[in-house]
Each structure stands twice: as structure tokens, then as C-alpha cells.
Protein backbone atom coordinates (compact mmCIF):
# COMPACT_ATOMS: atom_id res chain seq x y z
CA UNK A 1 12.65 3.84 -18.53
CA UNK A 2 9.64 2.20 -16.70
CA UNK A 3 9.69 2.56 -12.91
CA UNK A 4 8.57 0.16 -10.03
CA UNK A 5 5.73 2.11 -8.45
CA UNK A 6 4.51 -0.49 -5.91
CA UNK A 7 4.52 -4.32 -4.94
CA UNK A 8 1.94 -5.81 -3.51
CA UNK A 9 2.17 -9.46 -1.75
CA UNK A 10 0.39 -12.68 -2.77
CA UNK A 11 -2.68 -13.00 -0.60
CA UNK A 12 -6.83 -14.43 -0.14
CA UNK A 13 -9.09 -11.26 -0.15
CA UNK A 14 -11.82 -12.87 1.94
CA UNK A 15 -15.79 -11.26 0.79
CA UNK A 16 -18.72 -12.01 3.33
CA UNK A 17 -21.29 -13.31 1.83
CA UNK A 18 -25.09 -14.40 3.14
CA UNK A 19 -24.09 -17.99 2.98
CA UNK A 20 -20.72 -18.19 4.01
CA UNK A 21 -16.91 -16.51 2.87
CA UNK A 22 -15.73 -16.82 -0.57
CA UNK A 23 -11.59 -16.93 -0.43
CA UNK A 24 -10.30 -14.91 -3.70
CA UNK A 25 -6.09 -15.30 -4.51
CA UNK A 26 -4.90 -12.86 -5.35
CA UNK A 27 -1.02 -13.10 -6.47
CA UNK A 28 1.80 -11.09 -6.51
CA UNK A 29 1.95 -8.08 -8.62
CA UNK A 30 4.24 -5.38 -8.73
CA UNK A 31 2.57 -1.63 -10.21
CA UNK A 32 4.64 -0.06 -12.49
CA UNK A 33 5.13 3.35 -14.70
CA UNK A 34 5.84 2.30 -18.38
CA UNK A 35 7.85 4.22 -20.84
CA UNK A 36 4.41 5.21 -22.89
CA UNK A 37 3.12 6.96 -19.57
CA UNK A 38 0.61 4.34 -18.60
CA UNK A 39 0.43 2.73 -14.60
CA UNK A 40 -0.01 -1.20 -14.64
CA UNK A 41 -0.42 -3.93 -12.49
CA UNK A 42 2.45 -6.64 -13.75
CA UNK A 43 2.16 -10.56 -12.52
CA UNK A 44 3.56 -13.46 -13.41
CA UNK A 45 0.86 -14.18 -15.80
CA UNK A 46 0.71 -10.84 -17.18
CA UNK A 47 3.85 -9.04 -18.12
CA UNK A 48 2.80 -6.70 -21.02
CA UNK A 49 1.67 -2.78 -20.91
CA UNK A 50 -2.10 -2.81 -21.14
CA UNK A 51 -1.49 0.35 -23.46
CA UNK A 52 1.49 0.07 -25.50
CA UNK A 53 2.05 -3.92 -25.10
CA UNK A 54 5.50 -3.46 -24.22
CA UNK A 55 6.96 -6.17 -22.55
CA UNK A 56 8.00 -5.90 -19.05
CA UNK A 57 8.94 -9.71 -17.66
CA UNK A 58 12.58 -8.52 -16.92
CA UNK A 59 11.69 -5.79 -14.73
CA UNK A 60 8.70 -7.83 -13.39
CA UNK A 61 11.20 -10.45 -12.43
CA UNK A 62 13.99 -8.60 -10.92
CA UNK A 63 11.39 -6.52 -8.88
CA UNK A 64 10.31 -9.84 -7.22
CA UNK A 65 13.37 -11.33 -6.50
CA UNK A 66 14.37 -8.09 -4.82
CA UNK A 67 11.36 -8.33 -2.81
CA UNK A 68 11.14 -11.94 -2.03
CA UNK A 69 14.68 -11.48 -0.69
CA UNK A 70 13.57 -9.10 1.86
CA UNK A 71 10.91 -10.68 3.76
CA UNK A 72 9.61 -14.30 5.03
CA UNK A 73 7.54 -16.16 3.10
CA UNK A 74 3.88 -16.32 4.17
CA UNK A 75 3.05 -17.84 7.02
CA UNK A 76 0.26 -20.57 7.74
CA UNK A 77 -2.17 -18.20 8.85
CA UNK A 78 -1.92 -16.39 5.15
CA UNK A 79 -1.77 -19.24 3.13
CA UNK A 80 -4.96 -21.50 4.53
CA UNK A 81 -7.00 -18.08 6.56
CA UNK A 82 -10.19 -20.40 5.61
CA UNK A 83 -8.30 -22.91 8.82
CA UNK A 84 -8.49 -19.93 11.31
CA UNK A 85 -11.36 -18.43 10.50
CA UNK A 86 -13.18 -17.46 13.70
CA UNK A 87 -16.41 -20.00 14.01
CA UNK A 88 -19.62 -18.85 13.41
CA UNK A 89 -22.53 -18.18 15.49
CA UNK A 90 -24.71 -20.33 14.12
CA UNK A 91 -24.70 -24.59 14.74
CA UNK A 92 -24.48 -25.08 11.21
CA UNK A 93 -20.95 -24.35 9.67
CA UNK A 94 -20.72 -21.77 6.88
CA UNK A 95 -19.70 -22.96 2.99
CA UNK A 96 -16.13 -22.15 1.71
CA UNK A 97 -16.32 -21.34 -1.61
CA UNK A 98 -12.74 -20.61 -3.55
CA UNK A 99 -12.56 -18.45 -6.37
């Protein structure tokens, strides 16, 4: 029986660059232990056992509902970070670049 090993919340990883920040989503994804041994990283776009190719949506699904129903959704701040980013030293403004 696969197991739930961790969830991890939708989020931007933000990368410094020379230039400016680049703003990566990443979604929702939930870690799991499959029945063939193997630890992966489930999301909505990818449901299936990188080894075996088992197919995990149901689990996937009822391990975010259970989560989504314990917490608030995100809040401004994590959804647009690129609108509180702190300003930069420099006159000219640093490039957003989304990825």
C-alpha cells in the first residue's frame, strides 16, 4: 500500500540573478512511498510512479483535499512576492523574469 511521505505547498522559489530575480512556481506535490519501493514526488500533472508507472491520482487527490482542508489558502504576499519585493539599491529597477 503506498504511503503519503510528505506534502509540500504551492509556492515561487525566487533565484538571484546578476540582472534581476527570476520567480519559478512551483505547485503542489505530495512525496509518496509506492508499493514497488520507489519515493516520488506526485502533482496534479504527474500522478504515475516514475519506476513502476503505477497510477497514484486517487491517493494524490485525497492527500490534497486533506491538506487543503487544514490550512488557509495563500495569502497575497505568496501568490504575487514579485509585488513586495524589497526595492533595489540601484535607480534603475531590476527585470522580473517568470519561469
Amino acid at each position: 500500500m503506498p504511503k503519503v511521505l510528505e506534502h509540500v505547498d504551492a509556492r515561487y522559489d525566487i533565484e538571484e540573478m546578476q540582472l534581476g530575480k527570476v520567480y519559478k512556481w512551483r505547485p503542489e506535490s505530495v512525496l509518496i512511498e509506492c508499493e514497488c519501493g520507489q519515493s516520488t514526488t506526485l502533482t496534479v500533472s504527474e500522478t504515475t510512479c516514475e519506476e513502476c508507472g503505477k497510477e497514484h491520482m486517487a491517493l494524490l487527490q485525497e492527500a490534497l483535499a486533506e491538506q487543503r482542508s487544514s490550512r488557509q489558502c495563500l495569502g497575497e504576499e505568496e501568490l504575487h512576492p514579485w509585488r513586495y519585493a524589497e526595492e533595489s539599491e540601484d535607480e534603475d529597477d531590476d527585470p522580473i523574469l517568470w519561469v
